[in-house]
C-alpha atoms as a PDB file:
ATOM      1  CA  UNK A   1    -124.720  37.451-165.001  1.00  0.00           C
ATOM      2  CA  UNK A   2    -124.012  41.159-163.768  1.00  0.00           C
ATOM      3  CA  UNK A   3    -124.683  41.920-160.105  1.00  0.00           C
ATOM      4  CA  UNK A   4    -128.113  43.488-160.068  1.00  0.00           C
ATOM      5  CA  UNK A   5    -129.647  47.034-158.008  1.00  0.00           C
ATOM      6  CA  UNK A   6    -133.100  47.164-156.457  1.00  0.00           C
ATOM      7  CA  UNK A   7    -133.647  50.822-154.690  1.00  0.00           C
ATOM      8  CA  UNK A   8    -135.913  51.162-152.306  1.00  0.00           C
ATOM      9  CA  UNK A   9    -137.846  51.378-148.886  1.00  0.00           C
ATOM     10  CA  UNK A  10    -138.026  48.445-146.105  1.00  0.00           C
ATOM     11  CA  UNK A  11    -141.677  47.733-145.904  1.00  0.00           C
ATOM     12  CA  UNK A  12    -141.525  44.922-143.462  1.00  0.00           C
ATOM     13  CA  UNK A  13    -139.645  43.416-141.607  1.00  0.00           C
ATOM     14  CA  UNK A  14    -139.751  39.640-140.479  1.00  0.00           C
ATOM     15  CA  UNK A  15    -139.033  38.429-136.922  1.00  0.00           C
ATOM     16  CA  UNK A  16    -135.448  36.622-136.630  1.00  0.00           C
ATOM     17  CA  UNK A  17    -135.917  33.016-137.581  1.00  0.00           C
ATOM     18  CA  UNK A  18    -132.300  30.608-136.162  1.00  0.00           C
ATOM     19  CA  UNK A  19    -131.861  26.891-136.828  1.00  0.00           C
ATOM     20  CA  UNK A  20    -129.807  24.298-136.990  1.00  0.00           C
ATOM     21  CA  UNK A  21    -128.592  22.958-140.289  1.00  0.00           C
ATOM     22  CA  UNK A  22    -127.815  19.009-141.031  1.00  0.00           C
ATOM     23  CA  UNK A  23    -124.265  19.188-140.933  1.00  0.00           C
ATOM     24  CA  UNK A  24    -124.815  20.720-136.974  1.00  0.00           C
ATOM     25  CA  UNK A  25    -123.317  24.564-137.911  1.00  0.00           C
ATOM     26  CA  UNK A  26    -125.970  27.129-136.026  1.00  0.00           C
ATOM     27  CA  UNK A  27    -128.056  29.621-138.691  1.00  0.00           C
ATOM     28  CA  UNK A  28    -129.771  32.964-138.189  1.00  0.00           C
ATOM     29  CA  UNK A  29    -131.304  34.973-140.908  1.00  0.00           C
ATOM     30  CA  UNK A  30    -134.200  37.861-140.897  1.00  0.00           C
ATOM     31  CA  UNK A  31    -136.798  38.245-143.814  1.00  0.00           C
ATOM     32  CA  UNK A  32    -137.265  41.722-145.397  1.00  0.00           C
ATOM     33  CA  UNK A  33    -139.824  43.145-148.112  1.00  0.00           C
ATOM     34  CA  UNK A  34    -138.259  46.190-149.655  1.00  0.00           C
ATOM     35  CA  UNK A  35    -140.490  48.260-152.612  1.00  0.00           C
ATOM     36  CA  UNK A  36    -138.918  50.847-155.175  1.00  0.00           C
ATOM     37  CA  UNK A  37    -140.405  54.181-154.992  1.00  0.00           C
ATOM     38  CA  UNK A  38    -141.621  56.886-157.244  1.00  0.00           C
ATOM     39  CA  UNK A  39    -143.315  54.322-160.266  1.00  0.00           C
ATOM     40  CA  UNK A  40    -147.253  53.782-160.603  1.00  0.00           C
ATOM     41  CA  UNK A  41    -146.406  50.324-160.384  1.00  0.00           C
ATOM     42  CA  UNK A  42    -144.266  49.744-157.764  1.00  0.00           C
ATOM     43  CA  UNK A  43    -142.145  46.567-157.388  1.00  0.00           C
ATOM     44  CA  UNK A  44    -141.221  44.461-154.420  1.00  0.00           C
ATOM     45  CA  UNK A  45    -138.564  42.229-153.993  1.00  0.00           C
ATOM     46  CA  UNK A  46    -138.221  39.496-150.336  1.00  0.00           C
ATOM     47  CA  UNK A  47    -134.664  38.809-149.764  1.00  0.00           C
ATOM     48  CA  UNK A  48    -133.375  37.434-146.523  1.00  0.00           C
ATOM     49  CA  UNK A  49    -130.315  38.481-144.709  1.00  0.00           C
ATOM     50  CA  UNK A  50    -128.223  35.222-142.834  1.00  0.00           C
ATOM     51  CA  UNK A  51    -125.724  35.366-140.134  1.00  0.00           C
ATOM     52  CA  UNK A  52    -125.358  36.981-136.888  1.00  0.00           C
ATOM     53  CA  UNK A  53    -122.402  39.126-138.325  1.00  0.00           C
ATOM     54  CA  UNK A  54    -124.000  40.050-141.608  1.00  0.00           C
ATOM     55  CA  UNK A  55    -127.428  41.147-139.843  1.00  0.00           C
ATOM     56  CA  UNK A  56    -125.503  43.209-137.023  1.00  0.00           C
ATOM     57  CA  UNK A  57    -123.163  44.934-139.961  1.00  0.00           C
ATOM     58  CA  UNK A  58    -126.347  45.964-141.781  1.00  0.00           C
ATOM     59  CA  UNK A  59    -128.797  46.072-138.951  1.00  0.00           C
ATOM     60  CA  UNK A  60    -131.444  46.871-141.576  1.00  0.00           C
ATOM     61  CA  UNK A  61    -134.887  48.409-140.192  1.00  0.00           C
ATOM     62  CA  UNK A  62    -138.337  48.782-141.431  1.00  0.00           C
ATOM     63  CA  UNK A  63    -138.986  52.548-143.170  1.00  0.00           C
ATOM     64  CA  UNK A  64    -134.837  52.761-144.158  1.00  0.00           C
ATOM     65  CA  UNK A  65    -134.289  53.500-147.730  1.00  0.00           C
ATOM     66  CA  UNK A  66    -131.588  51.155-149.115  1.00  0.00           C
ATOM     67  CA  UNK A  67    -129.778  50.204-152.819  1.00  0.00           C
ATOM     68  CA  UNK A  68    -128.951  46.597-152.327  1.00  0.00           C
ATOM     69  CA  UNK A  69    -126.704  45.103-154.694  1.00  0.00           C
ATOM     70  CA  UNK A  70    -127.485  41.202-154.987  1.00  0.00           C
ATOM     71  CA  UNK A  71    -127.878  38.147-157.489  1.00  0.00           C
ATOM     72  CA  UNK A  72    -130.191  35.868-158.521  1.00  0.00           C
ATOM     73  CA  UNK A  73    -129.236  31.903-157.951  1.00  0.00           C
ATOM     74  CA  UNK A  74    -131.643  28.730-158.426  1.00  0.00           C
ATOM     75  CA  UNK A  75    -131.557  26.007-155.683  1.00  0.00           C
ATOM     76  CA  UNK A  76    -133.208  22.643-155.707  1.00  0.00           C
ATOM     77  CA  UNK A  77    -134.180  20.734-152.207  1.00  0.00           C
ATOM     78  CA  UNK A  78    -136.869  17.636-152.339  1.00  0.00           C
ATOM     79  CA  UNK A  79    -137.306  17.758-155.978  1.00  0.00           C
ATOM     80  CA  UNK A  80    -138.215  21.419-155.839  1.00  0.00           C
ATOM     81  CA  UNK A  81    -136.719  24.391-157.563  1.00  0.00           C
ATOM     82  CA  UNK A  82    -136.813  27.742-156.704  1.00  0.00           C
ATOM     83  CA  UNK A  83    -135.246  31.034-156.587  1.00  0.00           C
ATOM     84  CA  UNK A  84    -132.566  32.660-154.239  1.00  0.00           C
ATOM     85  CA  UNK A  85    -132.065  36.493-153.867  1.00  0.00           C
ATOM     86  CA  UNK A  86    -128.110  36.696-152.339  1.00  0.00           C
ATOM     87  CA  UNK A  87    -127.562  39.860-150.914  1.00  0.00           C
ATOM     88  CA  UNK A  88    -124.003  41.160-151.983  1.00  0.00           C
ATOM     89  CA  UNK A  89    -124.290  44.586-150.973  1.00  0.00           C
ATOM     90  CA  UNK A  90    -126.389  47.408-148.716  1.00  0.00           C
ATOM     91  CA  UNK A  91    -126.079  51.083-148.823  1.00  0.00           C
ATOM     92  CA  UNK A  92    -128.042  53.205-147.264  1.00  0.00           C
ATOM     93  CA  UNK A  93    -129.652  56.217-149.365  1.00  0.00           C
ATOM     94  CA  UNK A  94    -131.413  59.537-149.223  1.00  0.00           C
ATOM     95  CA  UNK A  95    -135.272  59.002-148.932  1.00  0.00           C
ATOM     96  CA  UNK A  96    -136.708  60.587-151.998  1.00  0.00           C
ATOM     97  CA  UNK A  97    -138.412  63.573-151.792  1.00  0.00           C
ATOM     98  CA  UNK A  98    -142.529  62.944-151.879  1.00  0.00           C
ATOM     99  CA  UNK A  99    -144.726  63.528-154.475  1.00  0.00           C
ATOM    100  CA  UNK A 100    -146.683  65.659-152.713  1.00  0.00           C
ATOM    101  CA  UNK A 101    -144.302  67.524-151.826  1.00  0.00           C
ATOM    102  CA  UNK A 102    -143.046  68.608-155.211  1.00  0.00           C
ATOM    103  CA  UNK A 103    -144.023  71.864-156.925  1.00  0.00           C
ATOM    104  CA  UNK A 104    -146.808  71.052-159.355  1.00  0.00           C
ATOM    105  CA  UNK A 105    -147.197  71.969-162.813  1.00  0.00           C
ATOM    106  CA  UNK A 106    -149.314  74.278-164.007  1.00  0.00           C
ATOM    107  CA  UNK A 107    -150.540  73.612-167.419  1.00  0.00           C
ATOM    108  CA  UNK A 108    -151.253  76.616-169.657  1.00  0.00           C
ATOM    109  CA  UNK A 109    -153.997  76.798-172.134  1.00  0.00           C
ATOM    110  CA  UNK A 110    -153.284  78.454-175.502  1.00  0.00           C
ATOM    111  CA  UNK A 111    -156.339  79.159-177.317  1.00  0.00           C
ATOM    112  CA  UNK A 112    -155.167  79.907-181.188  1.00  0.00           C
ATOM    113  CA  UNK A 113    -157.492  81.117-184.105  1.00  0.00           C
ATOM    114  CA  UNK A 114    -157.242  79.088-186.757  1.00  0.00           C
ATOM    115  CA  UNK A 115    -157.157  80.290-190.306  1.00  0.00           C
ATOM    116  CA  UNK A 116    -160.760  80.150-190.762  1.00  0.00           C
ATOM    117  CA  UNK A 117    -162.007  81.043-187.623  1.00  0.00           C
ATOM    118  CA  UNK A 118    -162.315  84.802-186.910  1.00  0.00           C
END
């Protein structure tokens, strides 16, 4: 499968959770809701960023806009299967420009005669 894009702003951002794992090696990872902008429908995506190194390089923050470029893997613990959004990839982008702020369109009526009308 092809590395996959999701555009959009940080909506939240979780607090920073650390750990040990089983094997004894030291974790650290923050949780982060990001939503595309510009649809009617907007979509939202949770990813997590892990590691002390990765978080500082990206040092994401609530109301950035970001492309992240990531894959989707499936893991299994206790019997249970779920899904797994690995970040490969941040870059920060240009906020879009508001709706609001756009120029709006005028819509101009054209009132024809038809044939039989006078």
């Amino acid at each position: 499968m092809d590395n996959l894009i999701f555009e959009g702003e940080i909506i939240e951002q979780g607090d920073t959770q650390t750990g040990t794992s089983l094997s004894g090696k030291e974790w650290m990872k923050v949780r982060y809701i990001i939503r595309e902008d510009g649809q009617n429908h907007p979509k939202e995506m949770v990813f997590d960023i892990f590691g002390e190194e990765t978080l500082r390089r990206y040092c994401l923050r609530k109301g950035e806009y970001v492309r992240l470029t990531f894959r989707m893997d499936t893991k299994k613990f206790k019997e249970k299967v779920y899904n797994v959004v690995t970040i490969l990839g941040v870059e920060r982008i240009e906020r879009p420009v508001a709706e609001a702020s756009k120029p709006e369109k005028k819509h101009t009526v054209v009132k024809e005669h038809l044939p039989w009308e006078s």
